[in-house]
Structure formats: structure tokens, C-alpha cells
Protein backbone atom coordinates (compact mmCIF):
# COMPACT_ATOMS: atom_id res chain seq x y z
CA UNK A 1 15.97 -26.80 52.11
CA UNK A 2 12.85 -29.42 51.66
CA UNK A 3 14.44 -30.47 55.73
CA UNK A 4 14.14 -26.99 57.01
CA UNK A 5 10.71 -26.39 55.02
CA UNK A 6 9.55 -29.56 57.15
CA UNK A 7 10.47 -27.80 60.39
CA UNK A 8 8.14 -25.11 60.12
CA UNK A 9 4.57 -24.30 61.71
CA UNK A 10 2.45 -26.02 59.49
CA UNK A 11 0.22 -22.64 58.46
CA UNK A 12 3.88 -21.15 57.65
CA UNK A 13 4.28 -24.31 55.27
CA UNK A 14 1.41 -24.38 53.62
CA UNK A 15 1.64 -20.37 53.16
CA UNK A 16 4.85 -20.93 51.35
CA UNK A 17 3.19 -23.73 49.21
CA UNK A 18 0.80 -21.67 48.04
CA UNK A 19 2.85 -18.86 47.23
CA UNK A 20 5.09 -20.92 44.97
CA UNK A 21 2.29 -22.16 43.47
CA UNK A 22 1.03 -18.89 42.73
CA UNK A 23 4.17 -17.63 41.49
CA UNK A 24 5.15 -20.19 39.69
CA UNK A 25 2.39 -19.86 37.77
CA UNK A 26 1.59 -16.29 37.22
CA UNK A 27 5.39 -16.41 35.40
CA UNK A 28 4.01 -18.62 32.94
CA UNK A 29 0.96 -16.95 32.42
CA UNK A 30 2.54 -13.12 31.92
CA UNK A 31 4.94 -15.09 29.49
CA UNK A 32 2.47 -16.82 27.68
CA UNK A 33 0.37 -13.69 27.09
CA UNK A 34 3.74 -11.89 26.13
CA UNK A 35 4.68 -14.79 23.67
CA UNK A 36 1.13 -15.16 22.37
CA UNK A 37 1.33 -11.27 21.30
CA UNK A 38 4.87 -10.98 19.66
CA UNK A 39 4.00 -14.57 18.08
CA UNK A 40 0.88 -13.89 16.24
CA UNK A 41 2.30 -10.26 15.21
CA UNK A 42 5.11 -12.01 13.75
CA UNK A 43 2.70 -13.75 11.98
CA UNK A 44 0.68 -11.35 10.35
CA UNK A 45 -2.25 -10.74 12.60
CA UNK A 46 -3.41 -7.26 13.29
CA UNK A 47 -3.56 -6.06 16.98
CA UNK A 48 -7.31 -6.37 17.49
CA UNK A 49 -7.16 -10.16 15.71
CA UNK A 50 -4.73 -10.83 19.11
CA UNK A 51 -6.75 -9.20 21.47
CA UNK A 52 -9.93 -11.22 20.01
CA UNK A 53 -7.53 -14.34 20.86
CA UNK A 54 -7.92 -13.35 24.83
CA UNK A 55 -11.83 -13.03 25.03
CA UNK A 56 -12.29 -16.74 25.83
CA UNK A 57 -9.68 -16.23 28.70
CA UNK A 58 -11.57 -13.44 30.05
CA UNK A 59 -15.05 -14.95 29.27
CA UNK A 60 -14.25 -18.45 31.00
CA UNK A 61 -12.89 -16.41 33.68
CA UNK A 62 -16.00 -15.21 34.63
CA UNK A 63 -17.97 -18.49 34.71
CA UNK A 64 -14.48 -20.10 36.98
CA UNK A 65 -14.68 -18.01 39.41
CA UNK A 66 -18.01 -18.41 40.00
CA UNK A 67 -18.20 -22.81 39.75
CA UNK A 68 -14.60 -22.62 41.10
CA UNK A 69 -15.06 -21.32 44.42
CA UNK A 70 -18.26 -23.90 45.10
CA UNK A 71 -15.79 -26.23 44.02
CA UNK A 72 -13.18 -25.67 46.11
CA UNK A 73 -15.39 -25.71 48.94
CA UNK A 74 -16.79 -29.15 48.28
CA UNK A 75 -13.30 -30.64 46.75
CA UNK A 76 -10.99 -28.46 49.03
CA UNK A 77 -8.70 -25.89 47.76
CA UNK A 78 -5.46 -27.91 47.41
CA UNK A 79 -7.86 -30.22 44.58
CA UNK A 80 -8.78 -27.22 42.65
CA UNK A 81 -5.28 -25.31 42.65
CA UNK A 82 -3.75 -28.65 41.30
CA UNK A 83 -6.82 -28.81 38.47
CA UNK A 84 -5.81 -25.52 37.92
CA UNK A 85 -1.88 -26.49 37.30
CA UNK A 86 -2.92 -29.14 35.27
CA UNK A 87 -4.66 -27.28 33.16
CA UNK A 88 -2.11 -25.02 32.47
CA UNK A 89 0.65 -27.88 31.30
CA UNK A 90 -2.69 -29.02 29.15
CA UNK A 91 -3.21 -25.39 27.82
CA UNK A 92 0.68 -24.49 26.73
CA UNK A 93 1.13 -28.02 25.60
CA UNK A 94 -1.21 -27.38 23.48
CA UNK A 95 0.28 -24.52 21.75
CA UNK A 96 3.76 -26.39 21.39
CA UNK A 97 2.19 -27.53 17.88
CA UNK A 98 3.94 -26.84 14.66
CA UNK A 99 2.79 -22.85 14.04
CA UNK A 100 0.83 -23.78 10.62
CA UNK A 101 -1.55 -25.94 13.08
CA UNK A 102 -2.03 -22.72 15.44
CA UNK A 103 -5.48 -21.88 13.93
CA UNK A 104 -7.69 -19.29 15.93
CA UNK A 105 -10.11 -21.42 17.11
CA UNK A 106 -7.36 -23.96 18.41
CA UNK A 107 -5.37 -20.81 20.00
CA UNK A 108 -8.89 -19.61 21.57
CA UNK A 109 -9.69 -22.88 23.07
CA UNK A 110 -6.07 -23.29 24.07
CA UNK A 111 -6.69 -19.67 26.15
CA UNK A 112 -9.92 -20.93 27.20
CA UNK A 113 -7.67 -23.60 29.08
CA UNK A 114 -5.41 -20.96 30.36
CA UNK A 115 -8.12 -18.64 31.55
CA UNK A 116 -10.03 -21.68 33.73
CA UNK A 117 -6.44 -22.55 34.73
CA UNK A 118 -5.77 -18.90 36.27
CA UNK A 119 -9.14 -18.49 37.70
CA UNK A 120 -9.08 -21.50 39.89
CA UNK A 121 -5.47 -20.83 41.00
CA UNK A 122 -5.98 -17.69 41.79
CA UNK A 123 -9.74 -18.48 43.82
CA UNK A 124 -7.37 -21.35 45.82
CA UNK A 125 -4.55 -19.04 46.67
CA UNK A 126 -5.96 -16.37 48.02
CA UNK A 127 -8.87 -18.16 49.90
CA UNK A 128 -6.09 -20.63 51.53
CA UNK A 129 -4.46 -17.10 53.10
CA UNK A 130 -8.26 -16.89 54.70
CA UNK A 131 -7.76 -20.62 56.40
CA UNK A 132 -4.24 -20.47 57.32
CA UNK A 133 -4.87 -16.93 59.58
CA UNK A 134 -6.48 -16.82 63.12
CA UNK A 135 -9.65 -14.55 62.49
CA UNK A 136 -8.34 -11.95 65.29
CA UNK A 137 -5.39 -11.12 62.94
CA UNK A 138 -6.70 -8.82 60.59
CA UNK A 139 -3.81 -6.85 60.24
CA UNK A 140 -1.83 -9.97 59.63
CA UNK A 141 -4.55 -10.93 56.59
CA UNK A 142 -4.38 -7.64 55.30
CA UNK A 143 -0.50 -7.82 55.21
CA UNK A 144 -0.37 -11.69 54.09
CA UNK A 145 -3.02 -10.90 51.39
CA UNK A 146 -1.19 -7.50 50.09
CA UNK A 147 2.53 -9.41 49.69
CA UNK A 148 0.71 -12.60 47.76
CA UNK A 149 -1.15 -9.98 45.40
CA UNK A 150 1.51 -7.67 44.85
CA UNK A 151 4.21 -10.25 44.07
CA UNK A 152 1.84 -11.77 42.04
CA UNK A 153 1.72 -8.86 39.80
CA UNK A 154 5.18 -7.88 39.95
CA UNK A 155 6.05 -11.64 39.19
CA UNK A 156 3.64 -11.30 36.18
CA UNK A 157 5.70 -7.82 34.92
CA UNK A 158 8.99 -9.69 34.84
CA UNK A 159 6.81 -12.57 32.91
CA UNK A 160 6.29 -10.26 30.04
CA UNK A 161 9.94 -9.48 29.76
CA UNK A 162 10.50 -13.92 30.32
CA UNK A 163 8.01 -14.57 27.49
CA UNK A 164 9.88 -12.18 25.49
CA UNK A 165 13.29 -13.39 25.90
CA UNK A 166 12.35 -17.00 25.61
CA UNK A 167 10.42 -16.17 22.23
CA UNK A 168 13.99 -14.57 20.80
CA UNK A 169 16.52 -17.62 22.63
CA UNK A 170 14.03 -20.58 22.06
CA UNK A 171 11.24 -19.97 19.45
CA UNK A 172 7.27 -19.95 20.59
CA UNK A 173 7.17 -23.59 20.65
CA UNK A 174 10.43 -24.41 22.70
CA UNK A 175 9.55 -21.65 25.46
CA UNK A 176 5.82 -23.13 25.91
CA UNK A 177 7.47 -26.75 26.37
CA UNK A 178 9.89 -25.59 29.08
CA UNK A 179 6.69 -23.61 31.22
CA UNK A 180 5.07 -26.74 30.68
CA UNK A 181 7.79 -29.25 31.81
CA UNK A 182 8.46 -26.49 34.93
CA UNK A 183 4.62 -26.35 35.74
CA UNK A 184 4.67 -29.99 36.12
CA UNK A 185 7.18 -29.87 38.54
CA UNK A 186 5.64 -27.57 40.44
CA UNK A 187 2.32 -29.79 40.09
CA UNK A 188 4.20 -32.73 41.67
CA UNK A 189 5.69 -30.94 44.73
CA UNK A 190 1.75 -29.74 45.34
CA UNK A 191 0.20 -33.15 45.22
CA UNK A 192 2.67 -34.22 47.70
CA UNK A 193 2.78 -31.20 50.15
CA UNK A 194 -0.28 -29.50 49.98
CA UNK A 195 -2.57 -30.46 53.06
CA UNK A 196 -5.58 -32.66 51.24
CA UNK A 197 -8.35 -30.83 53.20
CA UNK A 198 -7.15 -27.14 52.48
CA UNK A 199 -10.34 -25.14 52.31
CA UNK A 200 -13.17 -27.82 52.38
CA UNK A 201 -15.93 -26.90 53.68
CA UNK A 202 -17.20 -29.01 57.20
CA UNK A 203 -20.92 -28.96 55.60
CA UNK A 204 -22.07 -30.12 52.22
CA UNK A 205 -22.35 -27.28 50.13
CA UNK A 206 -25.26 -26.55 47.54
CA UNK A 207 -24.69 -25.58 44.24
CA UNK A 208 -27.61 -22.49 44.77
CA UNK A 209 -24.76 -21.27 47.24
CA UNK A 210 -22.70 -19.95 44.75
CA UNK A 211 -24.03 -17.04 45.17
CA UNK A 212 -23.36 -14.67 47.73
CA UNK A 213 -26.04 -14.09 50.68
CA UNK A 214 -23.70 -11.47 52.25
CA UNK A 215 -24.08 -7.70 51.74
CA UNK A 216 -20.99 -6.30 52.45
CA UNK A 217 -19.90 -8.96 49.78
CA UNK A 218 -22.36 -7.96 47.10
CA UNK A 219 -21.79 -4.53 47.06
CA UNK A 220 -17.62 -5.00 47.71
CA UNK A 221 -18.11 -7.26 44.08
CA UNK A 222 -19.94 -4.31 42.70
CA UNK A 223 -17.44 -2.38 43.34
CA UNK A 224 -14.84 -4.32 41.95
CA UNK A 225 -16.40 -5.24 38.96
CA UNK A 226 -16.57 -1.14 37.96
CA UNK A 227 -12.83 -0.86 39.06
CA UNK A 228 -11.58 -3.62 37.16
CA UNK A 229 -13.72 -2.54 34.12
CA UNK A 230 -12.25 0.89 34.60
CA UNK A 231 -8.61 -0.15 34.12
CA UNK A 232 -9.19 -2.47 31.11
CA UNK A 233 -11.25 -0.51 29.07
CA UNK A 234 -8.13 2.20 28.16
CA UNK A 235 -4.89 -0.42 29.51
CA UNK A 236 -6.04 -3.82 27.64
CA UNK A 237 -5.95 -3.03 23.84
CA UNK A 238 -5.98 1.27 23.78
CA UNK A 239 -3.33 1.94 25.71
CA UNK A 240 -0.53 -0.39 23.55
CA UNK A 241 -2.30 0.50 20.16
CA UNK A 242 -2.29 4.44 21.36
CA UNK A 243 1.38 4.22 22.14
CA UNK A 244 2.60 2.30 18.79
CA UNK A 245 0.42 4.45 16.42
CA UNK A 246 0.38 8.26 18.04
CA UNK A 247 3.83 7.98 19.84
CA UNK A 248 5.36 5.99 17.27
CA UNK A 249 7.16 3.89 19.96
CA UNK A 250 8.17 0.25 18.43
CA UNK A 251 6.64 -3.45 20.14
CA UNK A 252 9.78 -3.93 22.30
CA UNK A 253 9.71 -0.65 24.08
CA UNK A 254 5.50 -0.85 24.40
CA UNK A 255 6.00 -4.27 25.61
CA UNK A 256 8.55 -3.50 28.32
CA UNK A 257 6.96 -0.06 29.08
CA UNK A 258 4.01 -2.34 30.13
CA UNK A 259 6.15 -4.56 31.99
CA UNK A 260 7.67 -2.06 34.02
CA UNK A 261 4.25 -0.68 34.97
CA UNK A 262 2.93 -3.80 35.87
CA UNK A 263 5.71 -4.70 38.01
CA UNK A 264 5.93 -0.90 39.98
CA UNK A 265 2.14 -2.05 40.26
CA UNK A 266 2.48 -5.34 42.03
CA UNK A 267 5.41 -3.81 44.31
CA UNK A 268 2.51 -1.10 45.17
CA UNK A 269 0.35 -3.13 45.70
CA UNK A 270 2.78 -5.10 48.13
CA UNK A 271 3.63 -2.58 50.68
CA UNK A 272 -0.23 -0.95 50.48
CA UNK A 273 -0.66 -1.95 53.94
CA UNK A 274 2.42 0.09 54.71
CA UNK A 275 0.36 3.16 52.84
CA UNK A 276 -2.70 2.82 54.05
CA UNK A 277 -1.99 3.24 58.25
CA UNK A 278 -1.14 -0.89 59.39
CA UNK A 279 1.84 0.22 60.70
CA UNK A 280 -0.25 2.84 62.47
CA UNK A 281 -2.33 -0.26 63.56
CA UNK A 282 -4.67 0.73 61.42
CA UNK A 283 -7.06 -1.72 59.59
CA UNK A 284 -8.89 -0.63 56.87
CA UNK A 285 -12.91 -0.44 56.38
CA UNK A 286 -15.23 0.93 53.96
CA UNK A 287 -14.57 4.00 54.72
CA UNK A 288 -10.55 3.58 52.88
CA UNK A 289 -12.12 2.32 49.84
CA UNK A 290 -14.27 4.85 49.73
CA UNK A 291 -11.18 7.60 49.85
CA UNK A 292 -9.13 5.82 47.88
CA UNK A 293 -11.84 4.98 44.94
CA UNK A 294 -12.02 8.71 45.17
CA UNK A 295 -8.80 9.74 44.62
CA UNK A 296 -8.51 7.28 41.82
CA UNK A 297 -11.64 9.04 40.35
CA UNK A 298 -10.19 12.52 40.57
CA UNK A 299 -6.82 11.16 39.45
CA UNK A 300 -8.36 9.23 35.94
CA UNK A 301 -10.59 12.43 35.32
CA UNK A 302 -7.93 14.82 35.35
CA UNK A 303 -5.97 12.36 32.80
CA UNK A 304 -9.03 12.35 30.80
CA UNK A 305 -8.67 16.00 30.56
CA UNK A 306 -5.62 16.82 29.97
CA UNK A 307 -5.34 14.47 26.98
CA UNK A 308 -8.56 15.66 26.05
CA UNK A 309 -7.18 19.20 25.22
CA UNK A 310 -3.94 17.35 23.76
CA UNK A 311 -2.31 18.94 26.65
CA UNK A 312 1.55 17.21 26.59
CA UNK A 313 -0.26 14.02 25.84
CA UNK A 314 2.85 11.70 25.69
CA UNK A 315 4.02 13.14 29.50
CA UNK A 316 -0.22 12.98 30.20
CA UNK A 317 -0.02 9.40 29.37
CA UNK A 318 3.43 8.16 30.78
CA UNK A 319 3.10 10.21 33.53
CA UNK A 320 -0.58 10.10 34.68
CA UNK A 321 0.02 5.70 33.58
CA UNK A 322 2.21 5.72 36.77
CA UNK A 323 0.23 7.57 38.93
CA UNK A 324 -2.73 6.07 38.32
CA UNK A 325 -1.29 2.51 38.57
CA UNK A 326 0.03 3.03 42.27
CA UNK A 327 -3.13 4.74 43.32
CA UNK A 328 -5.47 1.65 41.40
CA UNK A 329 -3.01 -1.11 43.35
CA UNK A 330 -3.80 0.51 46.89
CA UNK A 331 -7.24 0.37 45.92
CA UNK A 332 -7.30 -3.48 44.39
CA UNK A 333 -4.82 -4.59 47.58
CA UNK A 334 -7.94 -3.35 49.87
CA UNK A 335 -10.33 -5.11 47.94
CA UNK A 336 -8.34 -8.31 48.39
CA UNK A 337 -8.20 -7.46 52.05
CA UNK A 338 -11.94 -6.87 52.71
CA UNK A 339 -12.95 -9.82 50.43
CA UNK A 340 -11.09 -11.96 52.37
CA UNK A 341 -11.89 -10.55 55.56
CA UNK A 342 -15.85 -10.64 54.85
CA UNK A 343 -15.78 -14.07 53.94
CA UNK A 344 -17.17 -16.68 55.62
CA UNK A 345 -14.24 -19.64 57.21
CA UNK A 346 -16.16 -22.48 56.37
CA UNK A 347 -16.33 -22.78 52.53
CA UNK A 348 -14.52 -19.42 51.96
CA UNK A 349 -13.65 -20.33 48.14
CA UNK A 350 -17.71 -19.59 47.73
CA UNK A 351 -17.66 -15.94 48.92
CA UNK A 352 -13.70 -15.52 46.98
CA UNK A 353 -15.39 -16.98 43.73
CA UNK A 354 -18.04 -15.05 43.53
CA UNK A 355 -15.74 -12.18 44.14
CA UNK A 356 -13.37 -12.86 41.51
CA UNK A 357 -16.14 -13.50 39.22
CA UNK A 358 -17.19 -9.84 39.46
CA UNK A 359 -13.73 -9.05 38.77
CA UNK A 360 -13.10 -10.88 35.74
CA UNK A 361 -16.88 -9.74 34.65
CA UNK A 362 -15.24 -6.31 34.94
CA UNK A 363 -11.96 -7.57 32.87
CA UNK A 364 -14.44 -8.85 30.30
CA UNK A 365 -16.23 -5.89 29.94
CA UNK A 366 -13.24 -3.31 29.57
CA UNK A 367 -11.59 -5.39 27.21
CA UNK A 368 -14.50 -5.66 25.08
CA UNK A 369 -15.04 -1.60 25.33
CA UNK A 370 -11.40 -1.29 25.00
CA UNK A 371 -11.15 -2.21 21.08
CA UNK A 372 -14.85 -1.05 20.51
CA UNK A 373 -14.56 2.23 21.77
CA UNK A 374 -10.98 3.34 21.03
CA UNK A 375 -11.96 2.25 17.33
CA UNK A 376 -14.37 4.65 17.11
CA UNK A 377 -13.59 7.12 19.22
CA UNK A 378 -9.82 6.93 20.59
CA UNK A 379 -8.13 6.87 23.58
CA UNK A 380 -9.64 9.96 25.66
CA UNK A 381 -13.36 8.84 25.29
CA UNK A 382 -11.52 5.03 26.80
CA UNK A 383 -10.62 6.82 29.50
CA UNK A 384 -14.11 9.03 30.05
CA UNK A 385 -15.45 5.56 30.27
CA UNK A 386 -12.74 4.54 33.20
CA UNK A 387 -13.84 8.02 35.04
CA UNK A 388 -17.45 7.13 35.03
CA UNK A 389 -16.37 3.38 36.08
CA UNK A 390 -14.35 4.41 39.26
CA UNK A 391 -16.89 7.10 40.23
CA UNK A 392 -19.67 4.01 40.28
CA UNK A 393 -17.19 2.20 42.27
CA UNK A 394 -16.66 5.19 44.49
CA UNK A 395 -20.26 5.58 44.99
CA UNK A 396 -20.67 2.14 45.47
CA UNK A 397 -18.28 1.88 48.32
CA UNK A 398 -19.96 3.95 50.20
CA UNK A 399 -22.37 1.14 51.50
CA UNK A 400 -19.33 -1.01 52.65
CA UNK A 401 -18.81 -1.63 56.60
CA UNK A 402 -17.39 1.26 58.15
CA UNK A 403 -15.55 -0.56 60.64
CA UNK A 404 -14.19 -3.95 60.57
CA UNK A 405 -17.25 -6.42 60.70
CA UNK A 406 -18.38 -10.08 59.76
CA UNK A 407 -20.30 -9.79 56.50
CA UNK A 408 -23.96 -9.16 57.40
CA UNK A 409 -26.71 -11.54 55.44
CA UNK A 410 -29.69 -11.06 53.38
């Protein structure tokens, strides 16, 4: 195999590295957020005490993706995917420790790890797509960047159902030392494999640059921060809560109704190109995210409603879940696409970072509101909040390019 990966076209190779990479690692993040639920519910804590355990991951997030992507442009991308693996091994190692050692702050700090860890692999894998493609194939970027986002999230469905099983065959300390000895593997085969200039910059680049200059990238993270926000504010902490204490439904089948979802997400979110006219040879602008933010708006609203008037609200939720989770990947697999195709190809990490920092700024925010506001005021007020959030991303997206451009500069 390692002989016929050699014979390749170098971009194919490196592609491939990448992507096993990325997968590799989004396993062992969907399981560790899996195990670090059913663990600490075995243990006593109430399901707002584990969420709390995840704000450092989404907070750290934030401030990742917006160092990480200045420095993968100084460092190169291949330096700060393999910091990010690192990290990782650091992060679940450091959870292998006897459970009566697993304080909050230690398990915090330990997802503080994890969260830096994702970030920067995530900021290195899908700004290496944006080197390793000729910038007169967008439909090839669009496709490229759809299967690497979709797998990831369909790779980080059947990680749920991994960190599950590996919790019941192995314990919570066994099944973090096997991601961790398999992580290291996979951190081996990228120091040796993955080209050493991947994504550097050919200038020196400031720290000032971090952020973005570019229009069409400013208001497409805008955007994304509203959409993100949107889904996280009623999926993160209300949805699982609703489920277990209205519908009565035990952890196992929340859990791998979850999983399920996420996975029928990422294989959405896969073939979006498909959806949205590529085969058509049709490459999509502003003026798709506009349509499809709409949709999504009408789609979240009606949800909203119905469960608002306690219309069916078990076949509102389960129903309208699935529906709005195919209709939210097309619209996150054309944000990857645009984001990618704005950004600059020398230092493209910057533009990708600051990006991804809007995203997980979004993430932050929704899971905060999430617990706050379903507290106080339930589930359909969590989802109000998600209308208002896609119909600021809608409105938003109406300032994107309407045809394919370079970003523009202010």
C-alpha cells in the first residue's frame, strides 16, 4: 500500500495525508466527547455540570482559530496539524488518570487541550485542500472541500457510537489510552510524509494580519458565526435534555439518535455539491447561500411553530431534526466552499482561521444560550433564538459575491 501511495501525483498524496489525518482524528474526538458524557453521568454529575465541562473547548476554540491560522502561515500547515495531533495524545493522556483524580478543573483543562488540538487540525486540513488545487478548478475545490467536511462529520457520528462501545468493552481510562497510542501513530506517519512547507506563506507574515482585510471574507464569517450559533443554541445541551426529560427516551437511544443525525449530516454534507447544480457545472456564489440560508430560515421557523402550539411535538422534533440537518449541511458545505475559494494562496491558514474563529465564536455562543435559555424558558424559545440567528445569516449573505470572484479588500 505505502509503495502504491508513493506512486501517486504528489497533490493526490498529500490530499490523502491530510484526510487521514483528519479522520483519524475527528474519531477520537466524537469518542472522547461521547465517553466524557456517559463517564461523568455515571458519575453523578448533572447534565448541565457536563456541558460546563465543554466551554473551555469551545472558548479556546475561538482564540485557535484565530493565532492558528497566522501560525500556520508562518510555520506551514504540516507544523501546526502535527501540534495539533500532539496535543490530542497530550489531552486524552491526560484523562487516562485514576477517575478519583478526574477533578473539573483537570477535565476542563484537559478539554482545553482537546479544543486547541481540533482547531488547529481542522484550520490545516482544510486550508491544505486550498494549496493542493489549481485556482481554475473551482468546481474541483468545491467537491474536494464538500467530501473532507462531510466525512468528517459522518466519521464524527460513528465516533459517538466508538466512544460508547469502548466505554462498555474497555472502561473510560483503557479507551482514552488506545486513541492515544492510535493518534500517535498517526502523528508518526505525518512527520514523515507530510510535505514540510505545506501552506507557508512566501512572505513574512505580521501578527496584525490575523485579521481579515477581505470583504467577501468578513461578511461570509458573519454569516457563519449566526449559523453556527443557530444550530447550537437548541442541538448542544436542549435538544438531548428535551428528549430524556419530555420524551422520556433513555441515554443510549439519545446518544445514538444523535449519532445517526450527525452522520446523515456529514453524508449531506458530502454529496452537497451534487445538490446544489456542480454536476450541472454549476459553481456556487452568494447568491446559493443566500437561498439556502433562506430555506433554512423558513424551515427552523416553522419547527419553532409547530412545537410552539405542542403540535405532535415528538414527530415536530424527530422529524423537523432531520430536515433541518440536511438543509443546515448544504448550507455549512457552501460556506466551506466560498471560504476557501475567497482566500488568499499565499498564507491561506490566515483568511481559514479567522473563518473558523467566527465559527467556533458562534459554537460558543449557542452553547452558552443553549443551557441558559432552555433553563428558563425551554426548548421552543431555543429554537426562536435559532430562527432569528439564520434570518441574520440570511440577511447577511446577501452582501456576498454574486458570482465567483477573488475576495475584494478594504
Amino acid at each position: 500500500m505505502l509503495a502504491k501511495l508513493s506512486q501517486l501525483p504528489n497533490g493526490v498524496r498529500q490530499y490523502i495525508l491530510v484526510t487521514f489525518n483528519y479522520w483519524n482524528f475527528t474519531l477520537t474526538d466524537g469518542a472522547l466527547r461521547m465517553l466524557v458524557v456517559l463517564h461523568f453521568h455515571q458519575l453523578g454529575y448533572s447534565p448541565l455540570e457536563i456541558a460546563s465541562l465543554f466551554l473551555f473547548y469551545e472558548f479556546f476554540g475561538v482564540i485557535t482559530n484565530l493565532i492558528g491560522g497566522w501560525l500556520g502561515a508562518r510555520l506551514g500547515l504540516n507544523k501546526t496539524m502535527n501540534i495539533g495531533l500532539f496535543m490530542q495524545v497530550v489531552a486524552l493522556l491526560m484523562l487516562a488518570v485514576p477517575s478519583v483524580n478526574l477533578t473539573v478543573i483537570w477535565v476542563m483543562f484537559a478539554q482545553a487541550l482537546s479544543g486547541i488540538a481540533k482547531d488547529l487540525n481542522k484550520m490545516s486540513a482544510k486550508s491544505a485542500i486550498k494549496t493542493l488545487v489549481p485556482n481554475d478548478q473551482q468546481g474541483a475545490l468545491y467537491k474536494w472541500i464538500a467530501l473532507l467536511t462531510g466525512s468528517k462529520n459522518a466519521l464524527k457520528g460513528v465516533g459517538f457510537f466508538l466512544g460508547g462501545t469502548l466505554l462498555a468493552l474497555i472502561g473510560f481510562q483503557g479507551a482514552v489510552v488506545l486513541m492515544a497510542c492510535v493518534l500517535t501513530v498517526v502523528f508518526v506517519c505525518s512527520l514523515l510524509w507530510l510535505d514540510k512547507d505545506l501552506g507557508k506563506a512566501k512572505n513574512k507574515v505580521k501578527f496584525s494580519q490575523i485579521f481579515s482585510k477581505s470583504r467577501s471574507i468578513n461578511i461570509l464569517s458573519a454569516a457563519r458565526m449566526f449559523l453556527f450559533g443557530a444550530r447550537d443554541v437548541w442541538f448542544v445541551i436542549a435538544l438531548p435534555l428535551y428528549l430524556g426529560q419530555v420524551f422520556g427516551w433513555d441515554y443510549v437511544l439519545v446518544g445514538s439518535f444523535l449519532a445517526v443525525w450527525v452522520i446523515g449530516y456529514g453524508v449531506v454534507q458530502s454529496i452537497a455539491p451534487r445538490i446544489t447544480g456542480k454536476a450541472a457545472g454549476i459553481v456556487p456564489d452568494g447568491r446559493a447561500a443566500f437561498a439556502w440560508a433562506s430555506i433554512l430560515a423558513l424551515v427552523t421557523g416553522a419547527i419553532a411553530l409547530a412545537l410552539q402550539f405542542n403540535w405532535y411535538p415528538e414527530f415536530t422534533i424527530v422529524i423537523g431534526l432531520m430536515i433541518f440537518g440536511a438543509i443546515f449541511a448544504i448550507n455549512s458545505s457552501l460556506h466551506s466552499y466560498l471560504i476557501v475559494s475567497y482566500a488568499k494562496g499565499d498564507g491561506v491558514s490566515l483568511d481559514v482561521g479567522f473563518y473558523y474563529m467566527a465559527n467556533a465564536m458562534g459554537r460558543l455562543i449557542g452553547t452558552l444560550l443553549s443551557g441558559a435559555v432552555y433553563q428558563l424558558y425551554g426548548l421552543s424559545m431555543c429554537l426562536w433564538i435559532a430562527f432569528v440567528f439564520i434570518a441574520m445569516t440570511t440577511i447577511i449573505s446577501l452582501w456576498l459575491p454574486r458570482s465567483h470572484t477573488n475576495p475584494v479588500s478594504i
